[in-house]
Protein backbone atom coordinates (compact mmCIF):
# COMPACT_ATOMS: atom_id res chain seq x y z
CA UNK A 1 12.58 -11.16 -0.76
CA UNK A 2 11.56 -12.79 -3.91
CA UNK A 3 8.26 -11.03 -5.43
CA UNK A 4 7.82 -7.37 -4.51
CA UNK A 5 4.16 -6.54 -3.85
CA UNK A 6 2.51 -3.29 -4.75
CA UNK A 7 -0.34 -1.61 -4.18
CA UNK A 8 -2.07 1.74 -2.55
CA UNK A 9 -3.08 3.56 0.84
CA UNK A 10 -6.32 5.32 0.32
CA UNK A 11 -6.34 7.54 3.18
CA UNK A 12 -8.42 8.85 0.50
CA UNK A 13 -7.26 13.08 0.42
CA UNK A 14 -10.15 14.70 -1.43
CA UNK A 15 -10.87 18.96 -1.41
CA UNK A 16 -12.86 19.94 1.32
CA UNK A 17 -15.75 21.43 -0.50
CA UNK A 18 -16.20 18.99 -3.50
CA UNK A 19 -19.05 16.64 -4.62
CA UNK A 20 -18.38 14.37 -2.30
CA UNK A 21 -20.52 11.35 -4.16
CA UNK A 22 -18.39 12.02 -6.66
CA UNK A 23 -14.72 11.56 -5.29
CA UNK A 24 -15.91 8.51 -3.66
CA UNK A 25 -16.88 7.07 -7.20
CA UNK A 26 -13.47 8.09 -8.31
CA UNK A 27 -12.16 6.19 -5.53
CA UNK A 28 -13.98 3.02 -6.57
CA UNK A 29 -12.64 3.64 -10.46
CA UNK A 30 -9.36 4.01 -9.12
CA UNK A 31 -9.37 0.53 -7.34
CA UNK A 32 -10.98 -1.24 -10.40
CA UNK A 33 -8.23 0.51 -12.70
CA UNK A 34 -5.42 -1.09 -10.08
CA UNK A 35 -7.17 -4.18 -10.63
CA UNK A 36 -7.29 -4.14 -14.47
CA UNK A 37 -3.38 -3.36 -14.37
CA UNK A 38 -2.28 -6.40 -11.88
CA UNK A 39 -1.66 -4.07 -8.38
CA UNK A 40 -2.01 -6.76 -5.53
CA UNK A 41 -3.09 -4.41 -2.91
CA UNK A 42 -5.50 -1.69 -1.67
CA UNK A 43 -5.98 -0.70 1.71
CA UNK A 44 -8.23 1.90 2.66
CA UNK A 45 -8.68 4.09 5.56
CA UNK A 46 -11.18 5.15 8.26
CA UNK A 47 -11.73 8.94 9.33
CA UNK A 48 -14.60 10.97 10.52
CA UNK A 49 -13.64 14.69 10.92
CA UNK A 50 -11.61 17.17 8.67
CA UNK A 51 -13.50 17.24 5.59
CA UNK A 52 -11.16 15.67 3.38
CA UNK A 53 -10.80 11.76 4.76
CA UNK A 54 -14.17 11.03 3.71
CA UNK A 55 -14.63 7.08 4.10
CA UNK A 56 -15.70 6.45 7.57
CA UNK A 57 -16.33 3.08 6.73
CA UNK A 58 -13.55 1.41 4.84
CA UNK A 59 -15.57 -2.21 5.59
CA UNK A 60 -18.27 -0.76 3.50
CA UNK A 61 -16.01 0.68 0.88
CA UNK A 62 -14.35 -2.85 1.06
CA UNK A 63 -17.45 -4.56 0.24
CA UNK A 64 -18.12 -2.19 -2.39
CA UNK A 65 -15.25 -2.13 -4.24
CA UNK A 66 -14.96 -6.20 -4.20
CA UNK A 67 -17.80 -6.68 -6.41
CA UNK A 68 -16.06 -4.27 -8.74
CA UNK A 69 -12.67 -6.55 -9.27
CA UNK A 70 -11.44 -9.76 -8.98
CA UNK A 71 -7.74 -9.92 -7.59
CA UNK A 72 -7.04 -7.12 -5.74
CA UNK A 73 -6.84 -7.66 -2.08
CA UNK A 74 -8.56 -4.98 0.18
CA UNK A 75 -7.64 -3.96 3.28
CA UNK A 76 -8.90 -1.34 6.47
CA UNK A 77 -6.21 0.70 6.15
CA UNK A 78 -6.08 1.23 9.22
CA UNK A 79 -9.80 0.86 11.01
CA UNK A 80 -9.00 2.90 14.18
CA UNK A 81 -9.41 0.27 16.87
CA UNK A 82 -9.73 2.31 19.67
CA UNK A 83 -12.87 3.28 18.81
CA UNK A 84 -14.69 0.27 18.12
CA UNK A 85 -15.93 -2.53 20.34
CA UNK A 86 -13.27 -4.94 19.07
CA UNK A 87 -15.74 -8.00 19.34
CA UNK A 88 -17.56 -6.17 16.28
CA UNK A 89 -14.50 -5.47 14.20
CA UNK A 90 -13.70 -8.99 14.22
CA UNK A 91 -17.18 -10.01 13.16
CA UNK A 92 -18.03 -7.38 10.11
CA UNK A 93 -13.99 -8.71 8.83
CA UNK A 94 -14.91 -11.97 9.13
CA UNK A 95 -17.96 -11.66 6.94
CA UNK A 96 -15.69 -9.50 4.36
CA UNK A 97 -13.51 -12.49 4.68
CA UNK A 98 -15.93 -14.92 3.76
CA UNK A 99 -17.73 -12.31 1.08
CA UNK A 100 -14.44 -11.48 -0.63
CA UNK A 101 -13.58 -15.01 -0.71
CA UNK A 102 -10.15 -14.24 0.95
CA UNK A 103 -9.37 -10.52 -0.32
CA UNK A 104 -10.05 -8.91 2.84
CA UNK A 105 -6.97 -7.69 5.25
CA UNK A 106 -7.65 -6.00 8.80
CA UNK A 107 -5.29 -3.11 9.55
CA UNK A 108 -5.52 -1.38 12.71
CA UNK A 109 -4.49 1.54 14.64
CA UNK A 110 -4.80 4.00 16.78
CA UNK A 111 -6.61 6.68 14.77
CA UNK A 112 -4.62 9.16 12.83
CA UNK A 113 -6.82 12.78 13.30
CA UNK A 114 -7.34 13.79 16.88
CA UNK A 115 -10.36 15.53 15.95
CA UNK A 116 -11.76 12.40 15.55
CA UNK A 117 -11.24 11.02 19.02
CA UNK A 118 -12.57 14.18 20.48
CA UNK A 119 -16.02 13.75 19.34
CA UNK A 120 -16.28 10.01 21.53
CA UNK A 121 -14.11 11.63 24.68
CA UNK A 122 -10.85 9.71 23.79
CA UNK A 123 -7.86 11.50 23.97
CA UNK A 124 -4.30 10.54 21.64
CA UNK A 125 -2.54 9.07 24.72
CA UNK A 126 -6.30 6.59 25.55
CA UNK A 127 -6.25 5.19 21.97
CA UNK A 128 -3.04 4.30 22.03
CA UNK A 129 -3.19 2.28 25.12
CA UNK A 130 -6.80 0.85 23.83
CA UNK A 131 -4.96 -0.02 20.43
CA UNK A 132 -3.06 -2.63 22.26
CA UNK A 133 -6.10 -4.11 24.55
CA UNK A 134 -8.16 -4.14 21.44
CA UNK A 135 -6.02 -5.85 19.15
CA UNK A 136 -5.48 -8.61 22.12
CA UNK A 137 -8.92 -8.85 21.74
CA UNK A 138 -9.15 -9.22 18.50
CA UNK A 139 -6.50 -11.73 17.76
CA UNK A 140 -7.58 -13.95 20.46
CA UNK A 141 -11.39 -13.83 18.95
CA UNK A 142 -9.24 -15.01 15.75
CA UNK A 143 -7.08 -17.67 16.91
CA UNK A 144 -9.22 -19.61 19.49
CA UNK A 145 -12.68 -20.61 20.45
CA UNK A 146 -12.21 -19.93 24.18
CA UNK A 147 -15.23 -17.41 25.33
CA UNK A 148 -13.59 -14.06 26.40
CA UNK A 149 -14.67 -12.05 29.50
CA UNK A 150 -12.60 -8.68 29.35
CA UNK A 151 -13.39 -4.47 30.42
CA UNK A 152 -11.26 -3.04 27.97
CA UNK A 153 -12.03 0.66 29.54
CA UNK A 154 -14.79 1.43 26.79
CA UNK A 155 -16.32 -2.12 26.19
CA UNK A 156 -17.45 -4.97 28.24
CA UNK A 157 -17.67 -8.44 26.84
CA UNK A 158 -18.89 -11.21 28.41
CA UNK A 159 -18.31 -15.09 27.31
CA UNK A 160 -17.41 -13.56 24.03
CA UNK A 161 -16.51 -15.47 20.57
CA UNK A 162 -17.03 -15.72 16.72
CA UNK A 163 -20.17 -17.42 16.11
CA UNK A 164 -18.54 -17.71 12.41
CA UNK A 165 -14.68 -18.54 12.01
CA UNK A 166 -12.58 -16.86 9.23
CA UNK A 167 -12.91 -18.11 5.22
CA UNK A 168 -9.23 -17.64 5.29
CA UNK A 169 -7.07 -20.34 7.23
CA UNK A 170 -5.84 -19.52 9.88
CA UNK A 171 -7.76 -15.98 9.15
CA UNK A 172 -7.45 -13.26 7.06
CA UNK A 173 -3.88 -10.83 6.91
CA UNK A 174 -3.61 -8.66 10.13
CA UNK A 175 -1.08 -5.35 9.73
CA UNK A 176 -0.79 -2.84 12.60
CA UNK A 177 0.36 0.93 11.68
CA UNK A 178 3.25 2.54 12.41
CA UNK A 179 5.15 5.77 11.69
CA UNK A 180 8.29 6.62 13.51
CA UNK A 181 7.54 5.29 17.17
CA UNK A 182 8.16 2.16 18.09
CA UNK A 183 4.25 0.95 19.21
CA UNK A 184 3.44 -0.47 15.67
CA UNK A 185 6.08 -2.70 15.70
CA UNK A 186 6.25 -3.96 19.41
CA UNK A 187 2.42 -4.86 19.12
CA UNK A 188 2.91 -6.72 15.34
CA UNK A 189 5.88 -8.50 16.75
CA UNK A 190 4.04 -9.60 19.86
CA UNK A 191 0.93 -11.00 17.95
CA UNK A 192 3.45 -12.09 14.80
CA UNK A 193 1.20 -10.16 12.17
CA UNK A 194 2.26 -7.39 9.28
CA UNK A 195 3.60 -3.99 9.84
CA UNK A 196 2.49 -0.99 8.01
CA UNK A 197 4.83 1.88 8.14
CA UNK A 198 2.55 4.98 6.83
CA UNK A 199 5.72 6.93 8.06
CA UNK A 200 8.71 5.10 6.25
CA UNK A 201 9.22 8.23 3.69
CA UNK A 202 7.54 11.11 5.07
CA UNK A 203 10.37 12.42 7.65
CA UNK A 204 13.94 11.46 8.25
CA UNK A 205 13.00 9.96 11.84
CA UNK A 206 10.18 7.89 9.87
CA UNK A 207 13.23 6.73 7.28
CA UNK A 208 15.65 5.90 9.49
CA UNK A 209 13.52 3.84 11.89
CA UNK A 210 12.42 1.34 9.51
CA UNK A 211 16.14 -0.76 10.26
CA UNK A 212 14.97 -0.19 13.84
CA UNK A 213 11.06 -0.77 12.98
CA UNK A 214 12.28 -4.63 12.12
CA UNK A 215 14.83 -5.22 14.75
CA UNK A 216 11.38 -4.18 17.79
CA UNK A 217 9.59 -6.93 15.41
CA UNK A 218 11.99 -9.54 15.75
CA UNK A 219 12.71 -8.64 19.98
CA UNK A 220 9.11 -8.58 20.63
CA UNK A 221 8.41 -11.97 18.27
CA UNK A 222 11.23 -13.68 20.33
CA UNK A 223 10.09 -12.53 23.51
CA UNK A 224 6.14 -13.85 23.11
CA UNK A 225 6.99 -16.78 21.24
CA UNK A 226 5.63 -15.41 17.68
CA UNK A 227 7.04 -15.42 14.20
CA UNK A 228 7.33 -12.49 12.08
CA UNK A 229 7.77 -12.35 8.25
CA UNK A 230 9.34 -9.74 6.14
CA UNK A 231 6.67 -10.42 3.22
CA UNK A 232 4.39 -8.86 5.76
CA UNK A 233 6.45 -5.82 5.99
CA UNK A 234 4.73 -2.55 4.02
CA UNK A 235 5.64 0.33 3.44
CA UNK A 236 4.13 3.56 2.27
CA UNK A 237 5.21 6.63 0.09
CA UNK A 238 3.97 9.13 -2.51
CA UNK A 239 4.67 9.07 -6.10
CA UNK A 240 3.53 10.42 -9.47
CA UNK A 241 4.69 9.31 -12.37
CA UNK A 242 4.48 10.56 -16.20
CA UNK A 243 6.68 9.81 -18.92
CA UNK A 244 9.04 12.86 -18.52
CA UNK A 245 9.79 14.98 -15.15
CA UNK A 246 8.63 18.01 -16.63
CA UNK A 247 5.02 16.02 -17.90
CA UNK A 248 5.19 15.38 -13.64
CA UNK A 249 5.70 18.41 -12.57
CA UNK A 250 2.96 20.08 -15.05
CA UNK A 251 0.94 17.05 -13.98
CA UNK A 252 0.41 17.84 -10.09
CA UNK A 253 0.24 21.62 -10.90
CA UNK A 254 -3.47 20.20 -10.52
CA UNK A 255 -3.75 19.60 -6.83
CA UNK A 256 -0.47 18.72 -5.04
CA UNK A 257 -0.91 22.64 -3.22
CA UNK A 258 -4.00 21.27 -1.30
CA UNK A 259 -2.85 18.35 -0.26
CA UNK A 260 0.43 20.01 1.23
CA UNK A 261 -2.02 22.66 2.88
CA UNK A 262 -4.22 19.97 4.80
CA UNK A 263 -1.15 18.73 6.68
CA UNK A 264 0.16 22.10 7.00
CA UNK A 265 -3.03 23.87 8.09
CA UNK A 266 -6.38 21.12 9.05
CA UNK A 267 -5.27 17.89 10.19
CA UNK A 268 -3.53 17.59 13.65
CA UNK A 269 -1.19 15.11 12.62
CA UNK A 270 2.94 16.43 13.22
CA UNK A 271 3.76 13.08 12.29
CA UNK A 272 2.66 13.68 8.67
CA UNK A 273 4.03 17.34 8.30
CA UNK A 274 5.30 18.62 4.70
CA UNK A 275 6.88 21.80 3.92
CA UNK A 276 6.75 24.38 0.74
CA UNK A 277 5.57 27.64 0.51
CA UNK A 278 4.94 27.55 -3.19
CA UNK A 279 4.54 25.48 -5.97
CA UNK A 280 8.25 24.73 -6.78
CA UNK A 281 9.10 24.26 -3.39
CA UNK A 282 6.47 21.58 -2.39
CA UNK A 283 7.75 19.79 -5.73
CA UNK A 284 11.09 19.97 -4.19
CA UNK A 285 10.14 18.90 -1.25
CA UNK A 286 9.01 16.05 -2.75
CA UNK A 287 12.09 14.76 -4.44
CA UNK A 288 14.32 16.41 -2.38
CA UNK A 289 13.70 15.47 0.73
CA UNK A 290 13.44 11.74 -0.14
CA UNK A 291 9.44 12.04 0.39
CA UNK A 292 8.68 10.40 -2.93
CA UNK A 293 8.71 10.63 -5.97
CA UNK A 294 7.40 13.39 -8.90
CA UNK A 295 9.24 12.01 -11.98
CA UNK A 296 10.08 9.28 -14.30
CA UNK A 297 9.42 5.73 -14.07
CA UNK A 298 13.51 5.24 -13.81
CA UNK A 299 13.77 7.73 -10.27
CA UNK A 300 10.41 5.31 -9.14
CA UNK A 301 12.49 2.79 -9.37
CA UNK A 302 15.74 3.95 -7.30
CA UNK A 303 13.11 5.22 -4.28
CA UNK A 304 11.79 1.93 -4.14
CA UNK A 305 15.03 0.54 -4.49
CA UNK A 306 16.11 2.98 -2.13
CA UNK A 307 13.59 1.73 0.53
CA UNK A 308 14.76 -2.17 0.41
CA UNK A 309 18.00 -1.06 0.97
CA UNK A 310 17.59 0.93 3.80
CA UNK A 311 14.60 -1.60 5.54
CA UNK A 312 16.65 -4.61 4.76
CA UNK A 313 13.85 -5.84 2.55
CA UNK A 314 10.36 -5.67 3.25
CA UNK A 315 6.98 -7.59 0.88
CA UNK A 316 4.53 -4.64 -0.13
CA UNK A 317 5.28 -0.85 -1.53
CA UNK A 318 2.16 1.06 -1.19
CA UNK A 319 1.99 4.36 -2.92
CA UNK A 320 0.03 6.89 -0.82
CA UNK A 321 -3.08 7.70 -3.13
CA UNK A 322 -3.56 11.30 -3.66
CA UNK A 323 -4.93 14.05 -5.96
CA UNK A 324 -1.96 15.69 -6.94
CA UNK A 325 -3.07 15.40 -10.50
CA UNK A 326 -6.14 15.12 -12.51
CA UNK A 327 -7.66 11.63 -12.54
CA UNK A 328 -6.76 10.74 -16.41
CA UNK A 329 -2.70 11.28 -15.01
CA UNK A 330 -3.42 9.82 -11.99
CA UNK A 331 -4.35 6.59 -13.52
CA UNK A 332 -1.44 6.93 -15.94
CA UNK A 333 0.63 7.33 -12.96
CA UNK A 334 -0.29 3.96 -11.83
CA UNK A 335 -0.21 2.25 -15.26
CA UNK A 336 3.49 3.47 -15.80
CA UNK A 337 4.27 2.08 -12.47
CA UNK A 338 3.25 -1.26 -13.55
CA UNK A 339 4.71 -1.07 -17.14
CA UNK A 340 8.10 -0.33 -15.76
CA UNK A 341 8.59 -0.39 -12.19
CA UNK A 342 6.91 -2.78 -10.93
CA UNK A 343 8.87 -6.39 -13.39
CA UNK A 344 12.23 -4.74 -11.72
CA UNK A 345 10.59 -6.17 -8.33
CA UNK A 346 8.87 -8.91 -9.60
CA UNK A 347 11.20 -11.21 -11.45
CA UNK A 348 9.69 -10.14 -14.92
CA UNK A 349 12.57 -7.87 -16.23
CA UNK A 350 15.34 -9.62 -15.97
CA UNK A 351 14.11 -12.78 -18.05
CA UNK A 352 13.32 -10.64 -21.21
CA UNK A 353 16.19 -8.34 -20.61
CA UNK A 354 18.42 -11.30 -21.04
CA UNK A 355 16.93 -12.71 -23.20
CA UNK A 356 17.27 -9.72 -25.22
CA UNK A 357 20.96 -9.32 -24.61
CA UNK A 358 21.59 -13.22 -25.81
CA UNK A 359 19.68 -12.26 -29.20
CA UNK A 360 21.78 -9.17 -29.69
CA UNK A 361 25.01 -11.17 -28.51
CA UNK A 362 24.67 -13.69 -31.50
CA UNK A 363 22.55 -11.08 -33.51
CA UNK A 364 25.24 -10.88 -36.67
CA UNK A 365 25.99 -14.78 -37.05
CA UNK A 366 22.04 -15.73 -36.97
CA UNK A 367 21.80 -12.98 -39.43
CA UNK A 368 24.68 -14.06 -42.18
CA UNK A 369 23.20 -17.86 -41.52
CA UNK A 370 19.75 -16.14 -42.77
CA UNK A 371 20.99 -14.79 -45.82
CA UNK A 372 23.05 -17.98 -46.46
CA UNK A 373 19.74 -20.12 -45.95
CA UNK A 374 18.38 -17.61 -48.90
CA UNK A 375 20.84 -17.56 -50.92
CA UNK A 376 20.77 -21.32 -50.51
CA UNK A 377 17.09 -21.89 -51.38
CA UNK A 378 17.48 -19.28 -54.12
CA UNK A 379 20.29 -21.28 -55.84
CA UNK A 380 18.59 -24.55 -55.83
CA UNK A 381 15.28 -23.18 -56.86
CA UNK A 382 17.65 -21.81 -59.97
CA UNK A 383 19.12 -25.04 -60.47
CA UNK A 384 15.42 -26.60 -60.43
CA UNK A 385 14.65 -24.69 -63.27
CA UNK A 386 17.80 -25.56 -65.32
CA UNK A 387 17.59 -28.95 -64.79
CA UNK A 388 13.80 -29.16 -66.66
């Protein structure tokens, strides 16, 4: 892979309890702050239960935050499928498409809490068999003008199509999620669109599949006559960064306890499941464990480094947004990440690093050929003189 992308997953994770109008403005600060400091990705999600995965909406959000920046691409990260007539997801991306001018991305999934499937009678095994009729749907409504007559168990169409084809050509970036299992994958290889792996850094099963994540890509691309593309390949982890590990750790003193406590104790998600008892040990955890990172810019850089060596190489790191610390370190988090981490990925490093090893290389002869050129101009400005 050449150029690295980076970016975030905004699940968003916000206290149960808070302002809510409030941490959704900090959302949309956060995402013009990536902006401002050259991040090429955002992708936020879609929840409706729990109390602390507050954007039910991420279209909206989308079309919110994209009159707020200029570069960033956006993405539903994920919209759950399975509970949307998929006739209307295509539509509202297709107008983001054409309203962000080509920023918009459509992830898709399942649906992460299963408190949120409840409420419309779906149960976790249904919307993962709908994610795969759906996104059939979908990417046929993308790719073709033919009308589309289908009973995909919760949603009848009938002579179906886009009245109003995609601003991007072909059409906008499609991504499915994935965490350890291998449905994310067998779908984005049979369609040939991105993978998302939410789950590359959050367990060992979710680490070690991502070899195995690829090689499902590749069988299924072969076997439906698709193409798949590593630059399309992202993967998700936390971080927080500060200039020192101990300015970290101090850092997500702030919040990092109710964040472990939501996947612990509220959400119904055992893919996602952290452990610590305290303080110290969730910070542990953390590092330990391989999770992510709470440190210095220089350990960012080995877990991402870390991560193309075990995937094989893959186009987009995505940090997992959280509130571990206040949002003045948060967005110094970020801004360290793109000072220093993200050139090593990016082709920027290496050209002024060697360029700076060349100048101290011939550093001592350029200098005596400076003091010779004084000495030189000093003499015949002395001989100028004598000479009147």
């Amino acid at each position: 892979m050449s150029r690295l992308r980076f970016g975030i997953f905004l699940a968003p994770f916000h206290p149960a309890g808070e302002n809510p109008t409030l941490a959704l403005q900090r959302d949309l600060r956060l995402i013009e702050h990536l902006d401002h400091c050259g991040y090429d990705e955002a992708w936020i999600g879609e929840h409706h239960s729990a109390g602390s995965e507050i954007i039910a909406s991420p279209e909206i959000f989308i079309a919110a935050a994209a009159e707020r920046t200029k570069n960033i691409k956006l993405g539903t990260g994920v919209t759950s499928l399975s509970y949307h007539n998929p006739l209307w997801v295509a539509e509202r991306m297709v107008l983001l498409d054409h309203l962000t001018k080509g920023r918009a991305m459509l992830g898709v999934g399942p649906g992460s809490l299963p408190t949120d499937s409840a409420m419309i009678g779906l149960n976790p095994t249904q919307t993962r068999e709908l994610l795969e009729v759906n996104l059939d749907v979908v990417m046929r409504l993308l790719t073709s003008d033919e009308p589309i007559t289908v009973d995909t168990g919760t949603h009848k169409l009938i002579d179906a199509r886009l009245h109003l084809r995609p601003y991007s050509e072909p059409h906008f970036d499609v991504a499915v999620a994935a965490v350890a299992s291998p449905t994310g994958p067998r779908l984005a290889g049979k369609h040939g669109v991105g993978l998302m792996s939410i789950g590359a850094t959050l367990s060992s099963d979710g680490f070690d599949a991502l070899a195995h994540h690829w090689n499902v890509m590749e069988e299924r691309a072969a076997t439906f006559g698709t193409t798949v593309d590593r630059a399309q390949w992202r993967l998700v982890g936390p971080m927080h960064i500060a200039e020192t590990r101990a300015q970290a750790y101090k850092d997500v003193e702030h919040g990092i306890e109710q964040w472990f406590n939501y996947f612990k104790k509220v959400a119904a998600f055992p893919q996602m499941a952290v452990d610590g008892g305290n303080l110290e040990e969730m910070i542990n955890f953390i590092n330990s464990a391989g999770i992510g990172v709470i440190g210095t810019p220089d350990e960012a850089k080995a877990q991402v480094q870390r991560l193309v060596d075990q995937s094989g190489g893959f186009g987009a790191m995505l940090f997992m947004a959280h509130e571990w610390a206040n949002p003045e370190a948060t967005r110094r988090s970020y801004e360290l990440i793109a000072q220093h981490v993200m050139p090593e990925f990016q082709g920027q490093a290496h050209s002024t690093l060697a360029a700076k090893q060349r100048a101290m290389d011939t550093r001592t002869g350029h200098a005596e050929s400076q003091v010779q050129a004084v000495a030189h101009m000093t003499a015949k400005y002395e001989k100028e003189l004598a000479d009147k």
